[in-house]
Protein backbone atom coordinates (compact mmCIF):
# COMPACT_ATOMS: atom_id res chain seq x y z
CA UNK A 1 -36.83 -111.02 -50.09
CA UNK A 2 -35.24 -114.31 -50.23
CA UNK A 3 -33.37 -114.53 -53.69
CA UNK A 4 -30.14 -115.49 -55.45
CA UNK A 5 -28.53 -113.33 -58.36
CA UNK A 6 -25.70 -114.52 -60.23
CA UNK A 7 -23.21 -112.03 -62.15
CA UNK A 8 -20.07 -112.15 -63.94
CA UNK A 9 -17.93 -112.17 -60.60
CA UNK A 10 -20.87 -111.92 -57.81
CA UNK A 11 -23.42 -114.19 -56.31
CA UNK A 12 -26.31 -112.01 -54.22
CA UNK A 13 -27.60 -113.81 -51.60
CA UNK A 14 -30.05 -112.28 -48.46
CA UNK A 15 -27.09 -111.39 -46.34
CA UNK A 16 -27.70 -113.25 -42.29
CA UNK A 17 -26.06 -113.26 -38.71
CA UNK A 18 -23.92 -116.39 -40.27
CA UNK A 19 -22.26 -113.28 -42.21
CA UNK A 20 -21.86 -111.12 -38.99
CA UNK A 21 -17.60 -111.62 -39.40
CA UNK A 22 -16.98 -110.64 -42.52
CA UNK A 23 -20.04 -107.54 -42.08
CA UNK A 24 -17.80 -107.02 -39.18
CA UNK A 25 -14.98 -106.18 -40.92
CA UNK A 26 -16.26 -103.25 -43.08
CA UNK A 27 -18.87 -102.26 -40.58
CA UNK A 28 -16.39 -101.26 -38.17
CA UNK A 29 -13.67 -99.58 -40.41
CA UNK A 30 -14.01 -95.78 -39.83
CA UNK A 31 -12.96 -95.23 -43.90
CA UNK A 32 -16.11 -97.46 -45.04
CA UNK A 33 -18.73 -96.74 -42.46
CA UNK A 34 -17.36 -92.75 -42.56
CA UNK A 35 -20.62 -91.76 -44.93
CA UNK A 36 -22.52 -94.64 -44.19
CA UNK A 37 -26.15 -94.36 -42.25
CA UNK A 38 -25.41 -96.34 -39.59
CA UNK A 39 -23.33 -95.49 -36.91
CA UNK A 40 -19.44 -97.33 -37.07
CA UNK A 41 -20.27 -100.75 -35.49
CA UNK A 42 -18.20 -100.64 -32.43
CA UNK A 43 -18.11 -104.50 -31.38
CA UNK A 44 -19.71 -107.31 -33.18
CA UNK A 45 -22.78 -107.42 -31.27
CA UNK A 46 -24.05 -104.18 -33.35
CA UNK A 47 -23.41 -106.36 -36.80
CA UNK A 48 -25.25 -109.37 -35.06
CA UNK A 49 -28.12 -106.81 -34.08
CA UNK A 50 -28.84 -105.67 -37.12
CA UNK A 51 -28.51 -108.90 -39.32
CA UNK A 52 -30.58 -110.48 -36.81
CA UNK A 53 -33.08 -107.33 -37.50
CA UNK A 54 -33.48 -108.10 -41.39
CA UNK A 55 -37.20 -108.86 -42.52
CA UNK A 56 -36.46 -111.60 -45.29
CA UNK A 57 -39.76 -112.29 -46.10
CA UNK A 58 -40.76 -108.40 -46.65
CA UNK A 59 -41.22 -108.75 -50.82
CA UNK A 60 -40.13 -104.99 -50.58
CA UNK A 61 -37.00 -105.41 -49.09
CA UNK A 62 -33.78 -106.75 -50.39
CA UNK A 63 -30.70 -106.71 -48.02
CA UNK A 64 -28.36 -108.75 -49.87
CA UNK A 65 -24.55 -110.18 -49.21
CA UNK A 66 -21.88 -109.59 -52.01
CA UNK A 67 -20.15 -112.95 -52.43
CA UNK A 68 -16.99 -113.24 -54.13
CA UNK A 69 -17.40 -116.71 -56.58
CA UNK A 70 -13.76 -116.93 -57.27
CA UNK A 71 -13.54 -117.01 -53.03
CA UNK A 72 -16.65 -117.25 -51.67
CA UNK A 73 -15.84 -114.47 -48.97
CA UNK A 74 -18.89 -111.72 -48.09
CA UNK A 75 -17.08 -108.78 -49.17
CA UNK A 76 -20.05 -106.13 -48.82
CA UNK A 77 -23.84 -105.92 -48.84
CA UNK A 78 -26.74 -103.67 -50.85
CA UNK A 79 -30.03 -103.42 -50.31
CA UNK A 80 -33.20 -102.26 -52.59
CA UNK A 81 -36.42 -101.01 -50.66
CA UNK A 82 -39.71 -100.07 -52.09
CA UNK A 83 -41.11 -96.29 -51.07
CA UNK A 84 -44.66 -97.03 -51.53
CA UNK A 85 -45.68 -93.42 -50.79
CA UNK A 86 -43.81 -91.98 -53.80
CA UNK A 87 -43.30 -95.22 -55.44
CA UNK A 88 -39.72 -95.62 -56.21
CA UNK A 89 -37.32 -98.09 -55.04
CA UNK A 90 -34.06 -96.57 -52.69
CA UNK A 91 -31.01 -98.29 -53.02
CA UNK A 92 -28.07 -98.38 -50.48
CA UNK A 93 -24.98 -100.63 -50.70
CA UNK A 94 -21.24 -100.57 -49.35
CA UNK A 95 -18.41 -102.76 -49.75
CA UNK A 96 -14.83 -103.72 -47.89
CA UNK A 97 -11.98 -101.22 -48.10
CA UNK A 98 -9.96 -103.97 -50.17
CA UNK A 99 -12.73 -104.16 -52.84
CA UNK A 100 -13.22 -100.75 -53.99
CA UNK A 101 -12.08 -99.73 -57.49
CA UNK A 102 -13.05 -103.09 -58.67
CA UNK A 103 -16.68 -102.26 -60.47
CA UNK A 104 -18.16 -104.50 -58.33
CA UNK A 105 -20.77 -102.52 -56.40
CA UNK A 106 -22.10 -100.81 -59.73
CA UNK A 107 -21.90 -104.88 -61.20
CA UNK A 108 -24.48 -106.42 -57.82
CA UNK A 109 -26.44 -103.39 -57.79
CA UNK A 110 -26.88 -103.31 -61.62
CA UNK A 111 -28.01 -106.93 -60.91
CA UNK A 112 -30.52 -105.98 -58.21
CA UNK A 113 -31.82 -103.51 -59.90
CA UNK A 114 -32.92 -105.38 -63.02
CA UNK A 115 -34.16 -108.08 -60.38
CA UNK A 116 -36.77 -105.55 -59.23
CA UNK A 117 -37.62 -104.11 -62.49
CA UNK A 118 -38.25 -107.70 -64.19
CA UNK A 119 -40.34 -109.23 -61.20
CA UNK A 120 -42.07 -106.21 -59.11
CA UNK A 121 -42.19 -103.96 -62.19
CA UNK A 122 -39.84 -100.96 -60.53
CA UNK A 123 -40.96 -97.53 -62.05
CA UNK A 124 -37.76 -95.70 -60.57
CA UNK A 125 -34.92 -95.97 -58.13
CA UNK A 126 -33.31 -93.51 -55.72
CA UNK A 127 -30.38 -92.85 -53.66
CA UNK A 128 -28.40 -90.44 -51.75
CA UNK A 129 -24.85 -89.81 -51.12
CA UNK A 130 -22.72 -87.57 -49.12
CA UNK A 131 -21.90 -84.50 -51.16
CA UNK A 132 -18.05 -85.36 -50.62
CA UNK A 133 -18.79 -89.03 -51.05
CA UNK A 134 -18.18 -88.83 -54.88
CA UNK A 135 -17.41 -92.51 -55.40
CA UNK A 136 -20.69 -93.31 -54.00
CA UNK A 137 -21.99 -90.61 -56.89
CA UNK A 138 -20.37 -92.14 -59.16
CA UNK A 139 -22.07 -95.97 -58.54
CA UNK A 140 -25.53 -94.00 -58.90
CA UNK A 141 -24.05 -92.59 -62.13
CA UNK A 142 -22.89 -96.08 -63.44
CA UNK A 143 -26.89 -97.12 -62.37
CA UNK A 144 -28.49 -94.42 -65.20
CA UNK A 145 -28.82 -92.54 -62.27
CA UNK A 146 -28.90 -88.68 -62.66
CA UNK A 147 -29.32 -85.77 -59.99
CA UNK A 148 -32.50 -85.57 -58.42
CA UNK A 149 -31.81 -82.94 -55.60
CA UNK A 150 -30.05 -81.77 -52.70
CA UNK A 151 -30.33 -82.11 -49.58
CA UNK A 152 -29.37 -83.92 -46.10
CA UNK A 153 -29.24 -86.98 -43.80
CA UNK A 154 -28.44 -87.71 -40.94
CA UNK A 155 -26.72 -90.90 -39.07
CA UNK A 156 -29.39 -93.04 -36.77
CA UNK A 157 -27.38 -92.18 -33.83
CA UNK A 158 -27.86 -88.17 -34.62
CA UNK A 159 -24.06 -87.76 -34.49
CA UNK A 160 -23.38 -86.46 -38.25
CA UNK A 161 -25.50 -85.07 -40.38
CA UNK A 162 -24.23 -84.84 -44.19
CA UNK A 163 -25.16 -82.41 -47.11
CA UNK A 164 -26.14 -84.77 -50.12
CA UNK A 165 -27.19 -85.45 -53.49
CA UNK A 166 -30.45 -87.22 -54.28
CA UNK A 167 -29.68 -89.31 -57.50
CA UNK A 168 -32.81 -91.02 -59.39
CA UNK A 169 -33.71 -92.74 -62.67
CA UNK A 170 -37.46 -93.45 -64.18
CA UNK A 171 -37.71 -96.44 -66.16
């Protein structure tokens, strides 16, 4: 969906290829892309490929850059996607090695989240973290966000597979 949100320290923008240098940089860092879905992009052709892969226009899918406004840098991304079959909205997000600690993943997705509530009228949200990914856990907790479930995923390449936490909340 193509949207700004303004907070406090943030804009949220639909993240592009134009961003594929600073997605780059956190994308590829073993640390930040350890727990992350998607395999650790190896060369900057796997960022381009999957910016370049983004639906926009898809009304149930925000994939959205973190911009710093003191510095206008893209220091991570989040997304929100609508699960029609159980109805609920799944959120994912990550963020630059540099910028953790800060409250600013908990401060865009907060943002996000209200988005969808106000204007597609969100009845819940999910997520899921890696069991030893507590920082992740503790984002969902910041969100209202309470344990759901346990469980597993896997990376799209099939190389890890991670115990997890399901985290939800019902508005």
């Amino acid at each position: 969906m193509r949207v700004t949100i303004e907070t406090e320290r943030l804009i949220l923008r639909p993240i592009t290829v134009e961003d594929a240098e600073a997605v780059f940089k956190w994308a590829s860092d073993p640390e930040v892309s350890k727990f992350m879905i998607y395999p650790r992009h190896r060369d900057i052709s796997d960022t381009k490929g999957w910016l370049e892969s983004i639906d926009h226009d898809n009304p149930d899918n925000y994939e959205m850059a973190f911009v710093l406004k003191e510095t206008g840098e893209v220091i991570g991304s989040g997304g929100i996607y609508y699960r029609q079959d159980e109805d609920y909205w799944n959120i994912g997000y990550n963020i630059r090695k540099d910028q953790w600690g800060k409250g600013l993943v908990p401060e865009a997705m907060q943002a996000l989240v209200d988005h969808v509530r106000e204007t597609r009228n969100a009845r819940a949200i999910r997520g899921s973290f890696a069991k030893e990914n507590k920082k992740s856990g503790r984002v969902m907790e910041k969100l209202g966000m309470t344990y759901l479930k346990e469980g597993e995923y896997s990376k799209f390449d099939g190389s890890v597979t991670f115990p997890c936490y399901y985290y939800e909340r019902i508005f």
